[in-house]
PDB file of N, CA and C in Angstrom:
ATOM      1  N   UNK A   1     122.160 148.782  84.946  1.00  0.00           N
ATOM      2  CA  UNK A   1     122.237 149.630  86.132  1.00  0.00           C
ATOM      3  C   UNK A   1     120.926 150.385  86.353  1.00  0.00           C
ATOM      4  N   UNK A   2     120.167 150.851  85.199  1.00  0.00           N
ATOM      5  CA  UNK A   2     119.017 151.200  85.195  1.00  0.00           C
ATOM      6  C   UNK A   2     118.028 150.926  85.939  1.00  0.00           C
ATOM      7  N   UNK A   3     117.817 149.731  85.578  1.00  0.00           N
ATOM      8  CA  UNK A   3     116.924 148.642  86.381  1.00  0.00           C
ATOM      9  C   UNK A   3     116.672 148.250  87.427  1.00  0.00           C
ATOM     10  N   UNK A   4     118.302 148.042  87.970  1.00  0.00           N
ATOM     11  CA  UNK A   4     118.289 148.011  89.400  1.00  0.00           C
ATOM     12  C   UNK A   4     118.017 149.519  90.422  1.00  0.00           C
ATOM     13  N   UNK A   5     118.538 150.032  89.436  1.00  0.00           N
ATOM     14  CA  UNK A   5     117.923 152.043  90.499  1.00  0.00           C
ATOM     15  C   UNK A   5     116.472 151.472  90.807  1.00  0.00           C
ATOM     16  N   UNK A   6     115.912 151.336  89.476  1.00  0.00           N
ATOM     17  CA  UNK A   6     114.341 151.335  89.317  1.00  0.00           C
ATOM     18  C   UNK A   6     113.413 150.610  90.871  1.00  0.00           C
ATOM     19  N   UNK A   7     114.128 149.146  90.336  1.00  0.00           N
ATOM     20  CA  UNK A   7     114.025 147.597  91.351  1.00  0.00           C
ATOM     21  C   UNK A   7     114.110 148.363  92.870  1.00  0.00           C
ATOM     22  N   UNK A   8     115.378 149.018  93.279  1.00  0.00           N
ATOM     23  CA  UNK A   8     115.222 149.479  94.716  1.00  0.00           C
ATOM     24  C   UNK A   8     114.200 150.704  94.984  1.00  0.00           C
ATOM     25  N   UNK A   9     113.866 151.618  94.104  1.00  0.00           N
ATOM     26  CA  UNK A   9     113.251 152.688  94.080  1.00  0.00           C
ATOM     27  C   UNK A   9     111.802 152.050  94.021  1.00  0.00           C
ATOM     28  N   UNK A  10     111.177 151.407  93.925  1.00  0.00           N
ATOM     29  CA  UNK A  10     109.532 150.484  93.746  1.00  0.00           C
ATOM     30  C   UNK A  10     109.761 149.851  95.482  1.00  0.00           C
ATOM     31  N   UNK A  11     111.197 149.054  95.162  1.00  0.00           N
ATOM     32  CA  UNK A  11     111.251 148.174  97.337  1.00  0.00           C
ATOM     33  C   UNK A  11     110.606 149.539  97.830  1.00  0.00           C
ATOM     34  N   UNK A  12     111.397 150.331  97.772  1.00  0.00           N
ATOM     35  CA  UNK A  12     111.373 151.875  98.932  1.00  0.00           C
ATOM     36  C   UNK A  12     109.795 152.498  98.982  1.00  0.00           C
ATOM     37  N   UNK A  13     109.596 152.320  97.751  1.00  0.00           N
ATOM     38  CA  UNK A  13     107.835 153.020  97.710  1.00  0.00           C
ATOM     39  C   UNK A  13     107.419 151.926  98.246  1.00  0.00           C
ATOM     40  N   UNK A  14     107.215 150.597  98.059  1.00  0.00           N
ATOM     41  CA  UNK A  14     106.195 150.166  98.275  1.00  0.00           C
ATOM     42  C   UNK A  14     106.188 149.888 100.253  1.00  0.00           C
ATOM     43  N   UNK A  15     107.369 149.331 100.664  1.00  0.00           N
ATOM     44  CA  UNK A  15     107.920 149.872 102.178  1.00  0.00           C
ATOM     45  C   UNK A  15     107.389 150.861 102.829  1.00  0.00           C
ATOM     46  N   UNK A  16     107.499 152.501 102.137  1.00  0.00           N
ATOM     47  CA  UNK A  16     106.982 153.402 102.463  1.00  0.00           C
ATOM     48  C   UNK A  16     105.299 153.173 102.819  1.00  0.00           C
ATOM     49  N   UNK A  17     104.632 152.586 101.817  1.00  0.00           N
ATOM     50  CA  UNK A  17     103.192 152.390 101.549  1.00  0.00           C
ATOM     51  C   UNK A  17     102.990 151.655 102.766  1.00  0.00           C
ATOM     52  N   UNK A  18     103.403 150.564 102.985  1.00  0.00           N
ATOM     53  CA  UNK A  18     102.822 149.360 104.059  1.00  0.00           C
ATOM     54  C   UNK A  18     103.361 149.725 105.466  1.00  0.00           C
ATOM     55  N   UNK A  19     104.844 150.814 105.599  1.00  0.00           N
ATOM     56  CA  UNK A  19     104.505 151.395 106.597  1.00  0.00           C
ATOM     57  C   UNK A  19     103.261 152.103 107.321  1.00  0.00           C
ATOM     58  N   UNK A  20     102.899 152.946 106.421  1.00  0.00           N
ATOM     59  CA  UNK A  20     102.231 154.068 106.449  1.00  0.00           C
ATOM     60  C   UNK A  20     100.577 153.484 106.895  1.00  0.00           C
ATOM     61  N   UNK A  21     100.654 152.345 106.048  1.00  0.00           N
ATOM     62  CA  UNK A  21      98.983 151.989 105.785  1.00  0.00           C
ATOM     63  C   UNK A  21      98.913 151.265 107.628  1.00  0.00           C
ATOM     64  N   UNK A  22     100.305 150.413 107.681  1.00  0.00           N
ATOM     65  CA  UNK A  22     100.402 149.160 109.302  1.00  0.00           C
ATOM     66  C   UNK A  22      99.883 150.858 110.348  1.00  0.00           C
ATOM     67  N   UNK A  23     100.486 151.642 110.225  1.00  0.00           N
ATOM     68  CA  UNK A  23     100.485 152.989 111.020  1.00  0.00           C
ATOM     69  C   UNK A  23      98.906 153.210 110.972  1.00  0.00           C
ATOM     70  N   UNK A  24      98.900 153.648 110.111  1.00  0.00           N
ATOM     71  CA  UNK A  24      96.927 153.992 109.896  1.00  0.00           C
ATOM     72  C   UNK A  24      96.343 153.099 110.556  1.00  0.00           C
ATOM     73  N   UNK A  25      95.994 151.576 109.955  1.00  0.00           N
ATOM     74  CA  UNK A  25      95.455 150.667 110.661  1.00  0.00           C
ATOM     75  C   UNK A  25      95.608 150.356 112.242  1.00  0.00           C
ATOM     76  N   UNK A  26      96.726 150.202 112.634  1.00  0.00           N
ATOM     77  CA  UNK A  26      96.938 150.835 114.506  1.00  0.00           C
ATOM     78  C   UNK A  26      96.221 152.057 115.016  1.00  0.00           C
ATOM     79  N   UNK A  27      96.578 153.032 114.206  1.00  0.00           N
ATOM     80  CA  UNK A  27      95.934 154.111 114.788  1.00  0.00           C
ATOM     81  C   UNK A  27      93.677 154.102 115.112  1.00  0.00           C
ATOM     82  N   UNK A  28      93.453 153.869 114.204  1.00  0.00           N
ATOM     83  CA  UNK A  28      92.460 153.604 113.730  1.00  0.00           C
ATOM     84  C   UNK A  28      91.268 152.357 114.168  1.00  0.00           C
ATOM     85  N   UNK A  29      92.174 151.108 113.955  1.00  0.00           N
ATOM     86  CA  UNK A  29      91.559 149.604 114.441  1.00  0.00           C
ATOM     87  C   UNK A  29      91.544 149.753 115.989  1.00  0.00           C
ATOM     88  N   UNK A  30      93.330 149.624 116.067  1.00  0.00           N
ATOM     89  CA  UNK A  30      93.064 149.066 117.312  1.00  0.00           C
ATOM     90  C   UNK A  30      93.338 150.406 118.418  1.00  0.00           C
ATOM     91  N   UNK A  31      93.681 151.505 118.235  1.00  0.00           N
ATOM     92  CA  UNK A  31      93.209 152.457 119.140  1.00  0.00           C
ATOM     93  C   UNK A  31      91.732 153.262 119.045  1.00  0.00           C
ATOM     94  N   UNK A  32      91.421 152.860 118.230  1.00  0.00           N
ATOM     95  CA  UNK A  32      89.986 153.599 117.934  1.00  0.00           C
ATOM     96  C   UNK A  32      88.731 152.813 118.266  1.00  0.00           C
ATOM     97  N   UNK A  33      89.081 151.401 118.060  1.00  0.00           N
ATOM     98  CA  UNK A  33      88.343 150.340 118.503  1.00  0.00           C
ATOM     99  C   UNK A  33      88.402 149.337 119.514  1.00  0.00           C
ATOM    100  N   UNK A  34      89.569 148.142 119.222  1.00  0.00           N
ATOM    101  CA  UNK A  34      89.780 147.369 120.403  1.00  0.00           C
ATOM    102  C   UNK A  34      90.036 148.250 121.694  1.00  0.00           C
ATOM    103  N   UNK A  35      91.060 149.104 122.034  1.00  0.00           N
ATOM    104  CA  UNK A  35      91.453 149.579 122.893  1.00  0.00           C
ATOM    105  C   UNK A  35      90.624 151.043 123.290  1.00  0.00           C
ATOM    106  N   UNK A  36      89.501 150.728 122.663  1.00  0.00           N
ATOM    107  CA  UNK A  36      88.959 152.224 122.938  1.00  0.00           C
ATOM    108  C   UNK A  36      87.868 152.438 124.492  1.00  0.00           C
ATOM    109  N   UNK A  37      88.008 150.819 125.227  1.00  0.00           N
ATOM    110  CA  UNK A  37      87.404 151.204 126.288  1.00  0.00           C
ATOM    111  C   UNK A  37      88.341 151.611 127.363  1.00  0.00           C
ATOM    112  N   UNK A  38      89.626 150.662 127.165  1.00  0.00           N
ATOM    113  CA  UNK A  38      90.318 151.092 128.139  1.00  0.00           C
ATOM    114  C   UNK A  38      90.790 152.601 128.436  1.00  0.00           C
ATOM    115  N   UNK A  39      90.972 153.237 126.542  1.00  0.00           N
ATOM    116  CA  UNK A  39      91.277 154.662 126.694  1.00  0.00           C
ATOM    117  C   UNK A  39      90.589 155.657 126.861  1.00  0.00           C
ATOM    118  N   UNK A  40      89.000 154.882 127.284  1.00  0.00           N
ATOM    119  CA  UNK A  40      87.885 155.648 128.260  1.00  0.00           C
ATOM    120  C   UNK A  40      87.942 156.698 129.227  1.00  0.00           C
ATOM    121  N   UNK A  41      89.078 155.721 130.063  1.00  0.00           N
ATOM    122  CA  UNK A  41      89.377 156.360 131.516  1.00  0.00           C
ATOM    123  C   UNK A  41      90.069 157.416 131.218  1.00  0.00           C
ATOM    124  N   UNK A  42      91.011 157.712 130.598  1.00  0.00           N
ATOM    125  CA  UNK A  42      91.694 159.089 130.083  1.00  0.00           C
ATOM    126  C   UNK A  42      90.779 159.829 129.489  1.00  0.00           C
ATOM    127  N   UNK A  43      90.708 161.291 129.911  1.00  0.00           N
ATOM    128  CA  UNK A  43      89.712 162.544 129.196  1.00  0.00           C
ATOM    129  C   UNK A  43      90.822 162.750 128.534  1.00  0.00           C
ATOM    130  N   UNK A  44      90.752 163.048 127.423  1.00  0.00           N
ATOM    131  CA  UNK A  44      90.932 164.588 126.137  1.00  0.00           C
ATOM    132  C   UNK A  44      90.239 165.541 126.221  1.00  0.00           C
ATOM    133  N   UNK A  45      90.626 166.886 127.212  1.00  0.00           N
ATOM    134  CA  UNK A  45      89.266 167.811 126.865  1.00  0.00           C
ATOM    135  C   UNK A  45      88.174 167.297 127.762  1.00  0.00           C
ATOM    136  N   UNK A  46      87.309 167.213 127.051  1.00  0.00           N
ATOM    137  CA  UNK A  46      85.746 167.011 128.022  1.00  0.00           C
ATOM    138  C   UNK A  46      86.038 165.313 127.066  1.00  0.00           C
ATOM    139  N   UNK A  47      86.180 165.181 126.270  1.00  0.00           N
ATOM    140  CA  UNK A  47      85.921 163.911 125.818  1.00  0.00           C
ATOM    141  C   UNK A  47      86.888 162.330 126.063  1.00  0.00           C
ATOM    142  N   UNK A  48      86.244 161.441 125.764  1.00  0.00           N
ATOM    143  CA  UNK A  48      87.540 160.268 126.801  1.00  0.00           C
ATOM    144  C   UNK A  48      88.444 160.280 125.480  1.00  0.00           C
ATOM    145  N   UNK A  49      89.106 159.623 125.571  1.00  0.00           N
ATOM    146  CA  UNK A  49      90.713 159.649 124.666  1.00  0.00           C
ATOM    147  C   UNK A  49      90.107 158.539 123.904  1.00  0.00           C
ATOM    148  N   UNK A  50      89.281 157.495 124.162  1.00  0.00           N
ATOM    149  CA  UNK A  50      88.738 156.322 122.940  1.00  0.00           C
ATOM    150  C   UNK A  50      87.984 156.847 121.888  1.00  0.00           C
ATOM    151  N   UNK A  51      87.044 157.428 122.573  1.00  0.00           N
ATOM    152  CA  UNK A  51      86.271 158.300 121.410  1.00  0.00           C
ATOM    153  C   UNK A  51      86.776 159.339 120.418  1.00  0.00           C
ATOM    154  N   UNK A  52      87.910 160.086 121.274  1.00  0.00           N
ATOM    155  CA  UNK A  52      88.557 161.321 120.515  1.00  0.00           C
ATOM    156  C   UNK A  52      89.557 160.414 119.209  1.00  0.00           C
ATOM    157  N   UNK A  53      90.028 159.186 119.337  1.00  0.00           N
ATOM    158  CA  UNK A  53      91.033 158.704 118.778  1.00  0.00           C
ATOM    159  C   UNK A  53      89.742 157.823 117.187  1.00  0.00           C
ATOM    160  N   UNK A  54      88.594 157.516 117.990  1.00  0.00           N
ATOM    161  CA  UNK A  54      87.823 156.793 116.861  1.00  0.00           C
ATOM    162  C   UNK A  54      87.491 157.657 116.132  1.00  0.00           C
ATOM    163  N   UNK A  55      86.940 158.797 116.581  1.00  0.00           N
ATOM    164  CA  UNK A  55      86.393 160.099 115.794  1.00  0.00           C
ATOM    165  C   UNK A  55      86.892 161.073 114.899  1.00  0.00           C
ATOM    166  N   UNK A  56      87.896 162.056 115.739  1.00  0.00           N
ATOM    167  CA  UNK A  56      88.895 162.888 115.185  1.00  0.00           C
ATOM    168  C   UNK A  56      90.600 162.744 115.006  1.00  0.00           C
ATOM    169  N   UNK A  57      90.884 161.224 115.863  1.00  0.00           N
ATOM    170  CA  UNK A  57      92.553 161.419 115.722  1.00  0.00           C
ATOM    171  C   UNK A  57      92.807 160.299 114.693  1.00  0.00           C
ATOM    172  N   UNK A  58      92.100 159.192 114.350  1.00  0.00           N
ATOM    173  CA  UNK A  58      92.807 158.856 113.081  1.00  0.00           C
ATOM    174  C   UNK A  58      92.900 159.735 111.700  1.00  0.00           C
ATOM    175  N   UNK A  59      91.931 160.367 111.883  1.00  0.00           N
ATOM    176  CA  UNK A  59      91.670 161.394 110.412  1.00  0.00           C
ATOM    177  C   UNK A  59      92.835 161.972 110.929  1.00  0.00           C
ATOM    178  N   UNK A  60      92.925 162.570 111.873  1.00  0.00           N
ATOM    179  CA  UNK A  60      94.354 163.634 112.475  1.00  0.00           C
ATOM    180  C   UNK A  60      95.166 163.001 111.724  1.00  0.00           C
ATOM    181  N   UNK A  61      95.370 161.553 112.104  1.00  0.00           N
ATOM    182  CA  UNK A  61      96.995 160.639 111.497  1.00  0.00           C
ATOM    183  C   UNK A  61      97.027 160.704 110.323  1.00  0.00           C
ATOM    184  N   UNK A  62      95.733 160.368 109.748  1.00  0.00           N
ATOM    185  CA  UNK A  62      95.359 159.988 108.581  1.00  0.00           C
ATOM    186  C   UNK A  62      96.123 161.318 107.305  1.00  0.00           C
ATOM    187  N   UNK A  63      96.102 162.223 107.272  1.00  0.00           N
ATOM    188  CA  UNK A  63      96.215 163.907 107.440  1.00  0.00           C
ATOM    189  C   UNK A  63      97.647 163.726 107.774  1.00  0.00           C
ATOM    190  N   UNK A  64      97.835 163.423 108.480  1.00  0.00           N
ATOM    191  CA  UNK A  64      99.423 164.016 109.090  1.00  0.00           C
ATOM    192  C   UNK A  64     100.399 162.750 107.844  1.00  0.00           C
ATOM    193  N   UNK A  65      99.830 161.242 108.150  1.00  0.00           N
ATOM    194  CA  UNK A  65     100.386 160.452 107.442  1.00  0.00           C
ATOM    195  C   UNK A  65     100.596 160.911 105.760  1.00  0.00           C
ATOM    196  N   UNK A  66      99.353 161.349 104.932  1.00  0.00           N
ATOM    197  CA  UNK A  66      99.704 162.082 103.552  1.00  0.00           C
ATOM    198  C   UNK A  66     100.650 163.300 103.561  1.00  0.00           C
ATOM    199  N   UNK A  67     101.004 164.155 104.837  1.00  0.00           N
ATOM    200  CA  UNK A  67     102.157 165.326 104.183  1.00  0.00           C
ATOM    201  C   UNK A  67     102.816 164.171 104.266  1.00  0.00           C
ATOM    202  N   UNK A  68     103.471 163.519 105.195  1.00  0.00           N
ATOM    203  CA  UNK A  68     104.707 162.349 105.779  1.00  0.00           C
ATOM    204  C   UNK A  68     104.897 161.465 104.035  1.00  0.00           C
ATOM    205  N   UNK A  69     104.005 161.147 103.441  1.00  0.00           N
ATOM    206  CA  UNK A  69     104.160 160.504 102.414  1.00  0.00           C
ATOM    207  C   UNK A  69     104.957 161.365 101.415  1.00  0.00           C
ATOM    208  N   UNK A  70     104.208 162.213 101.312  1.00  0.00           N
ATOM    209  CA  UNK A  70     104.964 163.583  99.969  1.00  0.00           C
ATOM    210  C   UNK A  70     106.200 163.553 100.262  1.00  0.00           C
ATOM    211  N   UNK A  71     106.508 164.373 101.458  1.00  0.00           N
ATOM    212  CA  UNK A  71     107.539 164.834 101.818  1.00  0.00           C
ATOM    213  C   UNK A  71     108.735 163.406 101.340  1.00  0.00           C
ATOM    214  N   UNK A  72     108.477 162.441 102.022  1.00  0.00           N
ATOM    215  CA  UNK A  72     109.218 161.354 102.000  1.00  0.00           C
ATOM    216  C   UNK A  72     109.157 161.013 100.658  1.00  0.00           C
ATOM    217  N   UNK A  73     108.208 161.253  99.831  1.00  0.00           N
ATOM    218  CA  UNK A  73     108.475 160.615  98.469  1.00  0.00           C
ATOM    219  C   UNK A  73     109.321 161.262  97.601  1.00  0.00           C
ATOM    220  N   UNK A  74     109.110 162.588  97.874  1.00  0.00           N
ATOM    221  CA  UNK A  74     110.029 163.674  97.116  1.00  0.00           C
ATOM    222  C   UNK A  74     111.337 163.537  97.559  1.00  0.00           C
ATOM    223  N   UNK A  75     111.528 163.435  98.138  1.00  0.00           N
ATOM    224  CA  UNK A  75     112.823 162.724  98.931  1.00  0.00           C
ATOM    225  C   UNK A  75     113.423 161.945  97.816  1.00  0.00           C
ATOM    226  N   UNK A  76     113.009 160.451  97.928  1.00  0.00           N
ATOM    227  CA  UNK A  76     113.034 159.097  97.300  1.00  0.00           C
ATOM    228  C   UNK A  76     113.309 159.128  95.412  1.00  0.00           C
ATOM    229  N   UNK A  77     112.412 160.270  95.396  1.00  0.00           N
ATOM    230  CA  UNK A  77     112.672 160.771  93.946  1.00  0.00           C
ATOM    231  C   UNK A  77     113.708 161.240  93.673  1.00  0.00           C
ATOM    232  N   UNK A  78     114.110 162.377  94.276  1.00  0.00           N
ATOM    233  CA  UNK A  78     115.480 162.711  94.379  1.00  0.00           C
ATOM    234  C   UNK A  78     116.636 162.082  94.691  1.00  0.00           C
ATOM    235  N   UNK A  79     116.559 161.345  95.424  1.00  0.00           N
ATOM    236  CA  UNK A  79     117.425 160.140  95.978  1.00  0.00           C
ATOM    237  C   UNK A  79     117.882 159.298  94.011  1.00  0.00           C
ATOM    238  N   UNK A  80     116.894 158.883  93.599  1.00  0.00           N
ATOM    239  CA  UNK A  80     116.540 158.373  92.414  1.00  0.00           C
ATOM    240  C   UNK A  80     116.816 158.750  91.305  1.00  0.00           C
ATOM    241  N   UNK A  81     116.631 160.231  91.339  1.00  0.00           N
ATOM    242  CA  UNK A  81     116.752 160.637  90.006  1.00  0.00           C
ATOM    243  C   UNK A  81     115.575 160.385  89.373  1.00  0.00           C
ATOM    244  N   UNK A  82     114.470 160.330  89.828  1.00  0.00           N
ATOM    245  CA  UNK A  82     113.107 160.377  89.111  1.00  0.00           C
ATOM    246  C   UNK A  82     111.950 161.136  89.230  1.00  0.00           C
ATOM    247  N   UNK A  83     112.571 162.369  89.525  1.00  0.00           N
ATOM    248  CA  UNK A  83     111.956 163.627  90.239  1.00  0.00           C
ATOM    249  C   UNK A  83     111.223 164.531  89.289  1.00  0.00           C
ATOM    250  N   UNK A  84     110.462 165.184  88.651  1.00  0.00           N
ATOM    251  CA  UNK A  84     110.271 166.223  87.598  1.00  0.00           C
ATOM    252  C   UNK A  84     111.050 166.963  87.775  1.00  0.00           C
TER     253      UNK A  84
END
């Protein structure tokens, strides 16, 4: 019974992980890059929304995505029983 806690508790982290990372990489690749002429035409501020997203909003996600991890992991631990 052990084992299997363990076995689903590793699925759940590693799920968590490749969410998180597919999220980053969207945020980042393809709004920061591919799509960053079209999001030209939109200002942020004085600045266009492509640039603001290549520059300062993936770090934003990036940042927002590590509390989202904790929080959720501490969770998972508890869920688990593998919490300190």
């Amino acid at each position: 019974m052990e084992g299997t806690r363990l076995v689903e508790y590793w699925k759940k982290n590693v799920a968590l992980i490749r969410n998180l990372l597919i999220v980053w990489a969207l945020v980042s690749y393809v709004l920061g890059i591919l799509l960053a002429e079209p999001l030209s035409g939109v200002r942020l501020g004085s600045l266009p929304l492509g640039f603001w997203f290549a520059q300062q909003g993936s770090i934003y996600i990036f940042v927002i995505l590590i509390f989202y991890y904790a929080w959720r992991m501490d969770q998972l631990d508890r869920e688990h029983h593998v919490h300190e």
